[in-house]
PDB file of N, CA and C in Angstrom:
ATOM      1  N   UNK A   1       0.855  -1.173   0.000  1.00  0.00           N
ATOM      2  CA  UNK A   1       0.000   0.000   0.000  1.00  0.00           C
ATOM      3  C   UNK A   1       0.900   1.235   0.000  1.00  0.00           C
ATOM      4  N   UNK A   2       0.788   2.203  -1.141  1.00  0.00           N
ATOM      5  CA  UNK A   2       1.631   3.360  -1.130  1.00  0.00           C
ATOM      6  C   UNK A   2       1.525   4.582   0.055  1.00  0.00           C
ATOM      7  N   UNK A   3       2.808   4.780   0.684  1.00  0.00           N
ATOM      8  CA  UNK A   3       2.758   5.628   2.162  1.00  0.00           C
ATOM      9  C   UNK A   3       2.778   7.208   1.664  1.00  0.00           C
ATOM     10  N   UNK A   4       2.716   7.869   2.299  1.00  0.00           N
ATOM     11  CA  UNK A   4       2.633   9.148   2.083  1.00  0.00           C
ATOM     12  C   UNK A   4       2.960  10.076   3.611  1.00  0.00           C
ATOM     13  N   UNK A   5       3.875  10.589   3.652  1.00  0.00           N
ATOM     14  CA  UNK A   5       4.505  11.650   4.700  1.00  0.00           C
ATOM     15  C   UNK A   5       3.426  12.869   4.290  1.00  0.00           C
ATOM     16  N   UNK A   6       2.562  13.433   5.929  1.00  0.00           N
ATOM     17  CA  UNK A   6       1.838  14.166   5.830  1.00  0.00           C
ATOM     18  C   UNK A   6       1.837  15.172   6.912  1.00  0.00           C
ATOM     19  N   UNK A   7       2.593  16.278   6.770  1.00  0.00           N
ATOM     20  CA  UNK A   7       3.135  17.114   8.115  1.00  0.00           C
ATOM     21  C   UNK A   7       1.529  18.225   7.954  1.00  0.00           C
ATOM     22  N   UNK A   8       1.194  18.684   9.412  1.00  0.00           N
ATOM     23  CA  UNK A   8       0.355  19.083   9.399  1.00  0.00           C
ATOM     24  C   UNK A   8       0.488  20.200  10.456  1.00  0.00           C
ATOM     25  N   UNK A   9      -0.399  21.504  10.575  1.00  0.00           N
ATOM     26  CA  UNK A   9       0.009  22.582  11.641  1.00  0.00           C
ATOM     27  C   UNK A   9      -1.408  23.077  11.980  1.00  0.00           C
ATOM     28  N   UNK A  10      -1.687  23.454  13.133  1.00  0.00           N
ATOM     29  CA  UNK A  10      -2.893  23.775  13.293  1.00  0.00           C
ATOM     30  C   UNK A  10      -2.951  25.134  13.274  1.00  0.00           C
ATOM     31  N   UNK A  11      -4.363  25.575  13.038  1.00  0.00           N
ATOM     32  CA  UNK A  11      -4.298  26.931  12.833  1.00  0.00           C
ATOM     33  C   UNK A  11      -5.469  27.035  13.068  1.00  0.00           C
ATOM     34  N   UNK A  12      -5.284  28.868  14.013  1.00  0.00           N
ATOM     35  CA  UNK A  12      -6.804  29.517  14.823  1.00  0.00           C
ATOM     36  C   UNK A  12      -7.412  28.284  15.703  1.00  0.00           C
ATOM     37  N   UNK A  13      -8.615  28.201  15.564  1.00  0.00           N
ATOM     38  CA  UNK A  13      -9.195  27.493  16.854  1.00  0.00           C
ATOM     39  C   UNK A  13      -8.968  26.015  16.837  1.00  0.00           C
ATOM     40  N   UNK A  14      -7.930  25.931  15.620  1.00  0.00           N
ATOM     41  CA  UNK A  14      -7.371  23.651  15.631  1.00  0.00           C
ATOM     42  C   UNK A  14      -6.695  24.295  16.967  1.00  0.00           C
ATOM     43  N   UNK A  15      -6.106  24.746  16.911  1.00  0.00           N
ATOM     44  CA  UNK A  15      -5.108  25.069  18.234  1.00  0.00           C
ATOM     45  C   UNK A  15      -5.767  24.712  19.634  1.00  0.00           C
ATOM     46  N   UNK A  16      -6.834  25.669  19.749  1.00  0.00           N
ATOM     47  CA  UNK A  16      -7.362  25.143  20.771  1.00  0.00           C
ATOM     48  C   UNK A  16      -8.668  24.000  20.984  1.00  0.00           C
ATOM     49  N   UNK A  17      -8.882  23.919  19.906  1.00  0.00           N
ATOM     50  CA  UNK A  17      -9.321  21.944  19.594  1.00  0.00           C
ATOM     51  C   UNK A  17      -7.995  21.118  20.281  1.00  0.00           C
ATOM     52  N   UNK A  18      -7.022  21.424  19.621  1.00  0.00           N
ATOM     53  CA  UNK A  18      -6.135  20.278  20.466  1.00  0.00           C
ATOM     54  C   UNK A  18      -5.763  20.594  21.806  1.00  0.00           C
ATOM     55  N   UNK A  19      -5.590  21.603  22.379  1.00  0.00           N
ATOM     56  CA  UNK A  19      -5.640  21.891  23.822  1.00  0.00           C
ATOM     57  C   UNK A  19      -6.468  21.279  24.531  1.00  0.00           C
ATOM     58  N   UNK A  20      -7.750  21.475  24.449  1.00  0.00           N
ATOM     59  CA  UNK A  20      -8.608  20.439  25.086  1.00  0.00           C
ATOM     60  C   UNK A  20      -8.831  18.882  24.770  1.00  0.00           C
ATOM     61  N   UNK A  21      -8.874  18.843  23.176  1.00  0.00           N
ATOM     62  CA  UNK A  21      -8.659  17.256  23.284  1.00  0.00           C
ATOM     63  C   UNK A  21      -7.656  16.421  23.408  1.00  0.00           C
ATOM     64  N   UNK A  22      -6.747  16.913  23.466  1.00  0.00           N
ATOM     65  CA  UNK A  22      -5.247  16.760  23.759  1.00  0.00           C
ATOM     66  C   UNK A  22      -4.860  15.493  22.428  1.00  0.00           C
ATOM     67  N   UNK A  23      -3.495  15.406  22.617  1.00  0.00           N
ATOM     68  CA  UNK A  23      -2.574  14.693  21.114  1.00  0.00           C
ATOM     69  C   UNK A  23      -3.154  13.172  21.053  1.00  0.00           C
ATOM     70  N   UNK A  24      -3.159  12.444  21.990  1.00  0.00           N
ATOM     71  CA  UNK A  24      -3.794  10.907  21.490  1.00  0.00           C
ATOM     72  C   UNK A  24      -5.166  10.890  20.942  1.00  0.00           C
ATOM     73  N   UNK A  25      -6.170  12.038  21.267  1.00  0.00           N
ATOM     74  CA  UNK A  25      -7.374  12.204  20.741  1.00  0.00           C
ATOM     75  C   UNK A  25      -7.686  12.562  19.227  1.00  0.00           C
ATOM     76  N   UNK A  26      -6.537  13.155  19.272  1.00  0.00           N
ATOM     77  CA  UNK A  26      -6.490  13.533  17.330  1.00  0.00           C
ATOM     78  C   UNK A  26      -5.622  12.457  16.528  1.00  0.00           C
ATOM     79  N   UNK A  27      -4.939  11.609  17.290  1.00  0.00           N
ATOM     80  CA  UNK A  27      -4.207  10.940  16.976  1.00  0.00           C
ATOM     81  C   UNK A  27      -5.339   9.624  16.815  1.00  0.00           C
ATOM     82  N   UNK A  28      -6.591   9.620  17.592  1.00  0.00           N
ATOM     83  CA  UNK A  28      -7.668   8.625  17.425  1.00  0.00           C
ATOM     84  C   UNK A  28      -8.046   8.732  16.170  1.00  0.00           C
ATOM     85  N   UNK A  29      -8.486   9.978  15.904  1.00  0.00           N
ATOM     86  CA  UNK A  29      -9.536  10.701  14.841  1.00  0.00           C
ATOM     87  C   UNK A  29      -8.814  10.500  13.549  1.00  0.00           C
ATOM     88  N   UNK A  30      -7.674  10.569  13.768  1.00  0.00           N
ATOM     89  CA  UNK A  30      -6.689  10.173  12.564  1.00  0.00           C
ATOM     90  C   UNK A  30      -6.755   8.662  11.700  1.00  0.00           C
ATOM     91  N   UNK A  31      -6.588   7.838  13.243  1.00  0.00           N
ATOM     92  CA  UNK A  31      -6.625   6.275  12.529  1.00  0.00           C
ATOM     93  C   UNK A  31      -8.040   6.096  12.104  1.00  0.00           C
ATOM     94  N   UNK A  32      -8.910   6.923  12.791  1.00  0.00           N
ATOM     95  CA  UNK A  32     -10.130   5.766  12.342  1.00  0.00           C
ATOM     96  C   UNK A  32     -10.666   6.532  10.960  1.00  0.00           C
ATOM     97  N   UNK A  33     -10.119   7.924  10.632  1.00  0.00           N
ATOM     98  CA  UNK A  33     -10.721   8.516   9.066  1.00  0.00           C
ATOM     99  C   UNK A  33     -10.066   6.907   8.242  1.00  0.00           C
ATOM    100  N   UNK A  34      -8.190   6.896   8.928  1.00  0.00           N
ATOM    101  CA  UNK A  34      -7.904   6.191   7.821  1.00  0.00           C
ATOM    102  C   UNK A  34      -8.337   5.238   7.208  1.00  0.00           C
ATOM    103  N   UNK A  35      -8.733   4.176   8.641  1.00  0.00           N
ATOM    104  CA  UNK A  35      -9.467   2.914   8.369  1.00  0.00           C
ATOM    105  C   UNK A  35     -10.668   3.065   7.837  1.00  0.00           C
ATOM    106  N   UNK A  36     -11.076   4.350   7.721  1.00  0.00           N
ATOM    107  CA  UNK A  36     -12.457   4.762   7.481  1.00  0.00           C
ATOM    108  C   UNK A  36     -12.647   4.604   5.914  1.00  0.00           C
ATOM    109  N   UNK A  37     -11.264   4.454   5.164  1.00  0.00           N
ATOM    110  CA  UNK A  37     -11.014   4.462   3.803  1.00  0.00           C
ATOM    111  C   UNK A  37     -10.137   3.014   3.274  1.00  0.00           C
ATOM    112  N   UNK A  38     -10.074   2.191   3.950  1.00  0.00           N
ATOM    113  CA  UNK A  38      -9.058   1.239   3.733  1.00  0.00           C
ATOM    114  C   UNK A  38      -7.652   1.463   4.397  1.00  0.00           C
ATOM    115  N   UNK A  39      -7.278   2.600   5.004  1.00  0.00           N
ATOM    116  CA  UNK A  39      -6.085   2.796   5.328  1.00  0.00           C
ATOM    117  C   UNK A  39      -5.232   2.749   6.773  1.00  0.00           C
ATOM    118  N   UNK A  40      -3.948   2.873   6.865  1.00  0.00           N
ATOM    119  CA  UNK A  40      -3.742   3.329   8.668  1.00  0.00           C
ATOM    120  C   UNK A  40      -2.739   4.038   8.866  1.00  0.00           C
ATOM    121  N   UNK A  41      -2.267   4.563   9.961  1.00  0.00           N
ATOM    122  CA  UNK A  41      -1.431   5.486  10.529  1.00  0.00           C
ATOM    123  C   UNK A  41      -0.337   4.321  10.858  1.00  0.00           C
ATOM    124  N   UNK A  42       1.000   4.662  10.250  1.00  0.00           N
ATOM    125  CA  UNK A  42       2.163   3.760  10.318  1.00  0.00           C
ATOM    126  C   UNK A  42       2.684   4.540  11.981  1.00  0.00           C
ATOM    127  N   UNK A  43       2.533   6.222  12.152  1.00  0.00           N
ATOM    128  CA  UNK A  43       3.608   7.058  12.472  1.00  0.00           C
ATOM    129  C   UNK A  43       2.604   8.288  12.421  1.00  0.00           C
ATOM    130  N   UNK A  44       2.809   8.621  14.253  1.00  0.00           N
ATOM    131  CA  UNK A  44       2.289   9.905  14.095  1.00  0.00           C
ATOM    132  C   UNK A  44       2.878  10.247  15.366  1.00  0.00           C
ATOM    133  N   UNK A  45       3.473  11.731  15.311  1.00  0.00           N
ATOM    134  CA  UNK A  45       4.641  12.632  16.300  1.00  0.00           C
ATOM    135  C   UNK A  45       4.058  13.811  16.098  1.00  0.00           C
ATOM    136  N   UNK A  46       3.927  14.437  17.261  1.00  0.00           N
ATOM    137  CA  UNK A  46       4.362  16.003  17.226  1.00  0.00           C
ATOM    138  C   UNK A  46       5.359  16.632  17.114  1.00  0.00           C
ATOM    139  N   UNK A  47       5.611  17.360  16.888  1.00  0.00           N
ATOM    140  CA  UNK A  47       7.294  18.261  16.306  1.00  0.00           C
ATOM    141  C   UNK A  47       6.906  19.498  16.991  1.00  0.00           C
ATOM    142  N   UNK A  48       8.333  19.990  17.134  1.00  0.00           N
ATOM    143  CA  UNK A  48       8.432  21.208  17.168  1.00  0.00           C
ATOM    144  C   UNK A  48       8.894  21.943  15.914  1.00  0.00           C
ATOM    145  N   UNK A  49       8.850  23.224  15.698  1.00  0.00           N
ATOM    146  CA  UNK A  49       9.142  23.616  14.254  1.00  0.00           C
ATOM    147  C   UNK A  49       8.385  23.953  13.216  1.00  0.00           C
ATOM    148  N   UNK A  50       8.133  23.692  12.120  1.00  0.00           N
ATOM    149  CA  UNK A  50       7.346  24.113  11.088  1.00  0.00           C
ATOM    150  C   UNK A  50       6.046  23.666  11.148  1.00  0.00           C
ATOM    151  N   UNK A  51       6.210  21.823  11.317  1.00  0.00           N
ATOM    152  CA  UNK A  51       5.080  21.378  11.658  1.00  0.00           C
ATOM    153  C   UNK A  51       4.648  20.869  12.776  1.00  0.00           C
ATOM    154  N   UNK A  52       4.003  20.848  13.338  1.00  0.00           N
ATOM    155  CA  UNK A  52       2.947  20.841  14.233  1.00  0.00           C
ATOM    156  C   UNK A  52       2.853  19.162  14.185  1.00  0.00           C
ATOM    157  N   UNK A  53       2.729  18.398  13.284  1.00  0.00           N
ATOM    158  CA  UNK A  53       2.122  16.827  13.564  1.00  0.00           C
ATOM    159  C   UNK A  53       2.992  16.549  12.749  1.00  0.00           C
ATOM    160  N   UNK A  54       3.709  15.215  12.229  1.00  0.00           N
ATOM    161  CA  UNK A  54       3.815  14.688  11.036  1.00  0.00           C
ATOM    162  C   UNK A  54       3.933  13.219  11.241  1.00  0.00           C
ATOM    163  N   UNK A  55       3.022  12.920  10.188  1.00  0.00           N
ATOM    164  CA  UNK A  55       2.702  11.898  10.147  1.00  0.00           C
ATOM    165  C   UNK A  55       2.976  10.517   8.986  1.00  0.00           C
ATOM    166  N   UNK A  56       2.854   9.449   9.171  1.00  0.00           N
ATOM    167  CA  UNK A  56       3.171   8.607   7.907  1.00  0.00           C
ATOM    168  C   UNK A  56       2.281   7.577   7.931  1.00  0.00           C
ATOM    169  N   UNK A  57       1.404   8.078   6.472  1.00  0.00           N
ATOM    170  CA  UNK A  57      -0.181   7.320   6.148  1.00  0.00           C
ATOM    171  C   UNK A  57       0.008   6.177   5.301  1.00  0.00           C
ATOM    172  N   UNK A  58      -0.492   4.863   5.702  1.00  0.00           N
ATOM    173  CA  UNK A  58      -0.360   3.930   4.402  1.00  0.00           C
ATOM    174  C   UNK A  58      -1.850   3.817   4.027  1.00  0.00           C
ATOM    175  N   UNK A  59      -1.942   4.397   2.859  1.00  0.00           N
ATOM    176  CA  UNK A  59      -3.510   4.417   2.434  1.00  0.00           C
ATOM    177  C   UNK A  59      -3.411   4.178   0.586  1.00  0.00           C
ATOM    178  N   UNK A  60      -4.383   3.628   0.238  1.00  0.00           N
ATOM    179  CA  UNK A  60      -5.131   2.702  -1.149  1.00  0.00           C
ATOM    180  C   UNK A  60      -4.213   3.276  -2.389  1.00  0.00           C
ATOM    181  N   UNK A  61      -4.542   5.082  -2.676  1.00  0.00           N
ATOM    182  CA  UNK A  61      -4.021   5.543  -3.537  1.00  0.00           C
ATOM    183  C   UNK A  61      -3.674   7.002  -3.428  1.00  0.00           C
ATOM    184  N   UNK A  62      -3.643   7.781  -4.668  1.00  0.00           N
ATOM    185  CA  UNK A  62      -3.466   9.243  -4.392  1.00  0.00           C
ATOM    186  C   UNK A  62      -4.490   9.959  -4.507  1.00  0.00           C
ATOM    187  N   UNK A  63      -5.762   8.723  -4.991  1.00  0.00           N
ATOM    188  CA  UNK A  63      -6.940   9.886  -4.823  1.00  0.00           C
ATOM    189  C   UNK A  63      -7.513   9.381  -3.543  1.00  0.00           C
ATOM    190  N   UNK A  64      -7.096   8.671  -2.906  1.00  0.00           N
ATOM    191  CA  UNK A  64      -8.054   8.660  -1.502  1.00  0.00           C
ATOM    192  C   UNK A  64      -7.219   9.302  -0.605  1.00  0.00           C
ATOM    193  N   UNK A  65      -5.396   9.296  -0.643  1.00  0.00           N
ATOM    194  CA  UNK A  65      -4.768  10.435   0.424  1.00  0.00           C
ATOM    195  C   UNK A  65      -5.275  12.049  -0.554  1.00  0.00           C
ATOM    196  N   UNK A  66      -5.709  12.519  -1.520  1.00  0.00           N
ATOM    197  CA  UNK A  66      -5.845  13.650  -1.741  1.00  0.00           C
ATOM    198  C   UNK A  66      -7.567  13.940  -1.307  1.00  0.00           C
ATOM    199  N   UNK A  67      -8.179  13.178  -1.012  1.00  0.00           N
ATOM    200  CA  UNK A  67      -9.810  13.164  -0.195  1.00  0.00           C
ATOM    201  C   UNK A  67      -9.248  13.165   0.964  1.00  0.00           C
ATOM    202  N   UNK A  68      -8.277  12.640   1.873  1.00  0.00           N
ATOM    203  CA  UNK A  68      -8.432  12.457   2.839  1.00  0.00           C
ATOM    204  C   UNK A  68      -8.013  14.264   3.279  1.00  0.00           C
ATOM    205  N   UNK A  69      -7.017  14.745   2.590  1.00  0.00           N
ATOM    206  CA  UNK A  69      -6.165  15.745   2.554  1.00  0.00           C
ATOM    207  C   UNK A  69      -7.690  16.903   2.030  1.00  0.00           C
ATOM    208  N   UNK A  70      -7.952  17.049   1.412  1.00  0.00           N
ATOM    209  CA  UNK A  70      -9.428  17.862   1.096  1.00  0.00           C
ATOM    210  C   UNK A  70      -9.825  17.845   1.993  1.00  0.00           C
ATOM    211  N   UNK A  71     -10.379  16.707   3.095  1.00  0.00           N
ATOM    212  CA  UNK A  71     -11.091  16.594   4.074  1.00  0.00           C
ATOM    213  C   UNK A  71     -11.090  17.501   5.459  1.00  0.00           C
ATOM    214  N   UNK A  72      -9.364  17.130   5.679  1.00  0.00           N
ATOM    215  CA  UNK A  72      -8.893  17.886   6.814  1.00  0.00           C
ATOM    216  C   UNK A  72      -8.722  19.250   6.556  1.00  0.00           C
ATOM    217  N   UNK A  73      -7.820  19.448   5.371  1.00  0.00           N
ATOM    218  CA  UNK A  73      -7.882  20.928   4.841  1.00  0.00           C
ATOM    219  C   UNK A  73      -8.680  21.724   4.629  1.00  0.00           C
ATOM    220  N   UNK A  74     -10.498  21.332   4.279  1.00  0.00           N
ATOM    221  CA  UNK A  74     -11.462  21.831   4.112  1.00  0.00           C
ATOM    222  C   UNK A  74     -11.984  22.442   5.851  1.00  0.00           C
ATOM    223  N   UNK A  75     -11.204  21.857   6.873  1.00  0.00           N
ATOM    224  CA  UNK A  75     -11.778  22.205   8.119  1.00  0.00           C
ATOM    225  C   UNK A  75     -11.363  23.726   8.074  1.00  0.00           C
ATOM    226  N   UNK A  76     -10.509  24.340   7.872  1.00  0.00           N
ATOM    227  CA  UNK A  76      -9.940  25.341   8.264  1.00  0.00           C
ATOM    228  C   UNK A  76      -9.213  25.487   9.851  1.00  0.00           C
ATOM    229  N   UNK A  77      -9.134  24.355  10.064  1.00  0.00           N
ATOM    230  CA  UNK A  77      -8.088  24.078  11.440  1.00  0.00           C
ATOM    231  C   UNK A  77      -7.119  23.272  11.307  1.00  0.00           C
ATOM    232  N   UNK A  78      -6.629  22.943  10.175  1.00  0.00           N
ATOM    233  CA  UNK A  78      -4.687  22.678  10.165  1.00  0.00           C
ATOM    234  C   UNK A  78      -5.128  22.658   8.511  1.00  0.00           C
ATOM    235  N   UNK A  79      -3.485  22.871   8.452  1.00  0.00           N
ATOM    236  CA  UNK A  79      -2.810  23.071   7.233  1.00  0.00           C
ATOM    237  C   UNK A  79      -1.832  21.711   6.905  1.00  0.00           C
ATOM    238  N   UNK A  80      -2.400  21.414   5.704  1.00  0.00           N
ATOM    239  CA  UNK A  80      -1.476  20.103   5.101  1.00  0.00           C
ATOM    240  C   UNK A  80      -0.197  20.698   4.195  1.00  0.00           C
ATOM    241  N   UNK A  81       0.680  19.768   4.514  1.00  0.00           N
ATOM    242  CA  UNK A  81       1.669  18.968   3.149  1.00  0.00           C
ATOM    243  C   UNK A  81       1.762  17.761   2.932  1.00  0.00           C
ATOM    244  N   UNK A  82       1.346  17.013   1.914  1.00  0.00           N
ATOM    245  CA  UNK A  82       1.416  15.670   1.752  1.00  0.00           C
ATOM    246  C   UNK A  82       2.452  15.433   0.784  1.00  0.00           C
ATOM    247  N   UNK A  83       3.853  14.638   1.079  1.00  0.00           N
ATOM    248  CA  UNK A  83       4.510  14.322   0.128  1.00  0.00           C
ATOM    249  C   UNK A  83       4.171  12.548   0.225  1.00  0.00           C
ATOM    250  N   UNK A  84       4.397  12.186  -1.437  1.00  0.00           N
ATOM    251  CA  UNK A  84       4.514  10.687  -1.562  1.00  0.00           C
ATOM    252  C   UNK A  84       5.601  10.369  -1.365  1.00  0.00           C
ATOM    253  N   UNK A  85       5.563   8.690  -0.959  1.00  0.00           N
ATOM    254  CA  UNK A  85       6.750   8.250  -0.257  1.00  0.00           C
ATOM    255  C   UNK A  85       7.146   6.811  -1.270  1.00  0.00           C
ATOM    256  N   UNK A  86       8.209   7.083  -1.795  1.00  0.00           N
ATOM    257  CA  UNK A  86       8.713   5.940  -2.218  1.00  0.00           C
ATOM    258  C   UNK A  86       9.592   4.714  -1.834  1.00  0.00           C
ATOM    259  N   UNK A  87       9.591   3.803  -2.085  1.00  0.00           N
ATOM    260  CA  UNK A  87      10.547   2.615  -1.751  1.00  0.00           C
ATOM    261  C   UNK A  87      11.733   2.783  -2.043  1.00  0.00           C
ATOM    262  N   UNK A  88      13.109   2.154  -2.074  1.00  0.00           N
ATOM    263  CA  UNK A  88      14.319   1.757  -2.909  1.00  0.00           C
ATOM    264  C   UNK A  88      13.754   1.227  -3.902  1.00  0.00           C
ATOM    265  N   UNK A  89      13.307   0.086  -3.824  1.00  0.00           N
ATOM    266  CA  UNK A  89      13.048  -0.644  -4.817  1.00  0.00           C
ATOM    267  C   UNK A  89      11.888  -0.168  -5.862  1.00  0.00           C
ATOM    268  N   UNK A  90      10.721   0.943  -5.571  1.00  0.00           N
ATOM    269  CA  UNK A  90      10.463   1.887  -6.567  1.00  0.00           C
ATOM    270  C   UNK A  90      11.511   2.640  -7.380  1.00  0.00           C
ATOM    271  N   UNK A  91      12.314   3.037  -6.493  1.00  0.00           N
ATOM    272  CA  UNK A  91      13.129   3.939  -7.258  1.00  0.00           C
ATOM    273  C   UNK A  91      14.591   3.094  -8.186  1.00  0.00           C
ATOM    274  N   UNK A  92      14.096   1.645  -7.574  1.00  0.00           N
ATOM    275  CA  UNK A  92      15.172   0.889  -8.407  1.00  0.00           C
ATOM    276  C   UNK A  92      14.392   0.893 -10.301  1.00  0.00           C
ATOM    277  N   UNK A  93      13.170   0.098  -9.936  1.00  0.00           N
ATOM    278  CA  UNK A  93      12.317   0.422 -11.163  1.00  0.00           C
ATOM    279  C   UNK A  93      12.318   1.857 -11.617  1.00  0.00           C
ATOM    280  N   UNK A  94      12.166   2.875 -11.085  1.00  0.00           N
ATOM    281  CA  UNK A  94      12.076   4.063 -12.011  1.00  0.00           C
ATOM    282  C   UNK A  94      13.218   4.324 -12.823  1.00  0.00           C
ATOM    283  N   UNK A  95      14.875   3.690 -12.271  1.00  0.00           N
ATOM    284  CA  UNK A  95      15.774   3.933 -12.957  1.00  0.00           C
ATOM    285  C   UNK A  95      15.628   2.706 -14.700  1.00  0.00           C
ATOM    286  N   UNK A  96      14.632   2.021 -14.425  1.00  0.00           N
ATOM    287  CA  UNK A  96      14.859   1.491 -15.775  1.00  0.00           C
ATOM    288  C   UNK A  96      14.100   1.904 -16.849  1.00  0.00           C
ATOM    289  N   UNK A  97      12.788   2.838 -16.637  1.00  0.00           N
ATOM    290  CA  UNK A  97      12.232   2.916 -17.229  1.00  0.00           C
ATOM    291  C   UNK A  97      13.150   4.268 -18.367  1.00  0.00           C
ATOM    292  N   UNK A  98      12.720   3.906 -19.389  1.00  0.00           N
ATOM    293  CA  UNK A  98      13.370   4.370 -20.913  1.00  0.00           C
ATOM    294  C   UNK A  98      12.306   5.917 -21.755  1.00  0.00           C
ATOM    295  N   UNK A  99      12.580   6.341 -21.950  1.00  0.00           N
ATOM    296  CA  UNK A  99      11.306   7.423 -22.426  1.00  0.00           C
ATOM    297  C   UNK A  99      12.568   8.045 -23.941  1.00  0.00           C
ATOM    298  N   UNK A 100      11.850   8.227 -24.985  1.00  0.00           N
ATOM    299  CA  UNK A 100      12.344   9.065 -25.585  1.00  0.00           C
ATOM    300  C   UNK A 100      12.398  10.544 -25.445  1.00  0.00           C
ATOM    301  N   UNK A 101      13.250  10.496 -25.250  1.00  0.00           N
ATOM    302  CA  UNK A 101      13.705  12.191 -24.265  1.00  0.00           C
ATOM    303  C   UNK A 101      14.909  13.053 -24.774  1.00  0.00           C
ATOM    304  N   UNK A 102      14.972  14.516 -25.011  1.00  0.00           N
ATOM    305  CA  UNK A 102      15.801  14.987 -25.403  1.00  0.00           C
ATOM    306  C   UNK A 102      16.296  16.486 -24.687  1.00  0.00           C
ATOM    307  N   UNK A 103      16.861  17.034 -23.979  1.00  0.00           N
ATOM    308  CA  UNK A 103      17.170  18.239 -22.993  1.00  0.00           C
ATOM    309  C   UNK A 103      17.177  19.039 -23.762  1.00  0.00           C
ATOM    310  N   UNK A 104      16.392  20.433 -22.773  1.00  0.00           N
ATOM    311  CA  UNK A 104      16.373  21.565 -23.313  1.00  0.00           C
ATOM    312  C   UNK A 104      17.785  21.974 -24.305  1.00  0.00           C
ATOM    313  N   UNK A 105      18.073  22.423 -24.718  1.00  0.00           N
ATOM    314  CA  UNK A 105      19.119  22.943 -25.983  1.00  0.00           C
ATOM    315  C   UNK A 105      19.440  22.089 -26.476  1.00  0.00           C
ATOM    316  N   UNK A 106      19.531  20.456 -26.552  1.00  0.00           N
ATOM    317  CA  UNK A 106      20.250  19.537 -27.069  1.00  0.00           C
ATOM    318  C   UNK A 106      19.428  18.394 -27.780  1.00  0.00           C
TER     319      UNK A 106
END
Protein backbone atom coordinates (compact mmCIF):
# COMPACT_ATOMS: atom_id res chain seq x y z
CA UNK A 1 0.00 0.00 0.00
CA UNK A 2 1.63 3.36 -1.13
CA UNK A 3 2.76 5.63 2.16
CA UNK A 4 2.63 9.15 2.08
CA UNK A 5 4.51 11.65 4.70
CA UNK A 6 1.84 14.17 5.83
CA UNK A 7 3.13 17.11 8.12
CA UNK A 8 0.35 19.08 9.40
CA UNK A 9 0.01 22.58 11.64
CA UNK A 10 -2.89 23.77 13.29
CA UNK A 11 -4.30 26.93 12.83
CA UNK A 12 -6.80 29.52 14.82
CA UNK A 13 -9.19 27.49 16.85
CA UNK A 14 -7.37 23.65 15.63
CA UNK A 15 -5.11 25.07 18.23
CA UNK A 16 -7.36 25.14 20.77
CA UNK A 17 -9.32 21.94 19.59
CA UNK A 18 -6.14 20.28 20.47
CA UNK A 19 -5.64 21.89 23.82
CA UNK A 20 -8.61 20.44 25.09
CA UNK A 21 -8.66 17.26 23.28
CA UNK A 22 -5.25 16.76 23.76
CA UNK A 23 -2.57 14.69 21.11
CA UNK A 24 -3.79 10.91 21.49
CA UNK A 25 -7.37 12.20 20.74
CA UNK A 26 -6.49 13.53 17.33
CA UNK A 27 -4.21 10.94 16.98
CA UNK A 28 -7.67 8.62 17.42
CA UNK A 29 -9.54 10.70 14.84
CA UNK A 30 -6.69 10.17 12.56
CA UNK A 31 -6.63 6.27 12.53
CA UNK A 32 -10.13 5.77 12.34
CA UNK A 33 -10.72 8.52 9.07
CA UNK A 34 -7.90 6.19 7.82
CA UNK A 35 -9.47 2.91 8.37
CA UNK A 36 -12.46 4.76 7.48
CA UNK A 37 -11.01 4.46 3.80
CA UNK A 38 -9.06 1.24 3.73
CA UNK A 39 -6.09 2.80 5.33
CA UNK A 40 -3.74 3.33 8.67
CA UNK A 41 -1.43 5.49 10.53
CA UNK A 42 2.16 3.76 10.32
CA UNK A 43 3.61 7.06 12.47
CA UNK A 44 2.29 9.90 14.09
CA UNK A 45 4.64 12.63 16.30
CA UNK A 46 4.36 16.00 17.23
CA UNK A 47 7.29 18.26 16.31
CA UNK A 48 8.43 21.21 17.17
CA UNK A 49 9.14 23.62 14.25
CA UNK A 50 7.35 24.11 11.09
CA UNK A 51 5.08 21.38 11.66
CA UNK A 52 2.95 20.84 14.23
CA UNK A 53 2.12 16.83 13.56
CA UNK A 54 3.82 14.69 11.04
CA UNK A 55 2.70 11.90 10.15
CA UNK A 56 3.17 8.61 7.91
CA UNK A 57 -0.18 7.32 6.15
CA UNK A 58 -0.36 3.93 4.40
CA UNK A 59 -3.51 4.42 2.43
CA UNK A 60 -5.13 2.70 -1.15
CA UNK A 61 -4.02 5.54 -3.54
CA UNK A 62 -3.47 9.24 -4.39
CA UNK A 63 -6.94 9.89 -4.82
CA UNK A 64 -8.05 8.66 -1.50
CA UNK A 65 -4.77 10.43 0.42
CA UNK A 66 -5.84 13.65 -1.74
CA UNK A 67 -9.81 13.16 -0.20
CA UNK A 68 -8.43 12.46 2.84
CA UNK A 69 -6.16 15.74 2.55
CA UNK A 70 -9.43 17.86 1.10
CA UNK A 71 -11.09 16.59 4.07
CA UNK A 72 -8.89 17.89 6.81
CA UNK A 73 -7.88 20.93 4.84
CA UNK A 74 -11.46 21.83 4.11
CA UNK A 75 -11.78 22.21 8.12
CA UNK A 76 -9.94 25.34 8.26
CA UNK A 77 -8.09 24.08 11.44
CA UNK A 78 -4.69 22.68 10.16
CA UNK A 79 -2.81 23.07 7.23
CA UNK A 80 -1.48 20.10 5.10
CA UNK A 81 1.67 18.97 3.15
CA UNK A 82 1.42 15.67 1.75
CA UNK A 83 4.51 14.32 0.13
CA UNK A 84 4.51 10.69 -1.56
CA UNK A 85 6.75 8.25 -0.26
CA UNK A 86 8.71 5.94 -2.22
CA UNK A 87 10.55 2.61 -1.75
CA UNK A 88 14.32 1.76 -2.91
CA UNK A 89 13.05 -0.64 -4.82
CA UNK A 90 10.46 1.89 -6.57
CA UNK A 91 13.13 3.94 -7.26
CA UNK A 92 15.17 0.89 -8.41
CA UNK A 93 12.32 0.42 -11.16
CA UNK A 94 12.08 4.06 -12.01
CA UNK A 95 15.77 3.93 -12.96
CA UNK A 96 14.86 1.49 -15.78
CA UNK A 97 12.23 2.92 -17.23
CA UNK A 98 13.37 4.37 -20.91
CA UNK A 99 11.31 7.42 -22.43
CA UNK A 100 12.34 9.07 -25.59
CA UNK A 101 13.71 12.19 -24.27
CA UNK A 102 15.80 14.99 -25.40
CA UNK A 103 17.17 18.24 -22.99
CA UNK A 104 16.37 21.56 -23.31
CA UNK A 105 19.12 22.94 -25.98
CA UNK A 106 20.25 19.54 -27.07
Amino acid sequence: MPKYLVEASYVGDGVQGLRKEGGSARRSVLEKACASVGGSVEAFYFAFGESDVVTILDLPDNVTAAGIALLVGSSGKVSLRTTVLLTPEEIDAAGKVGADYSPPGG
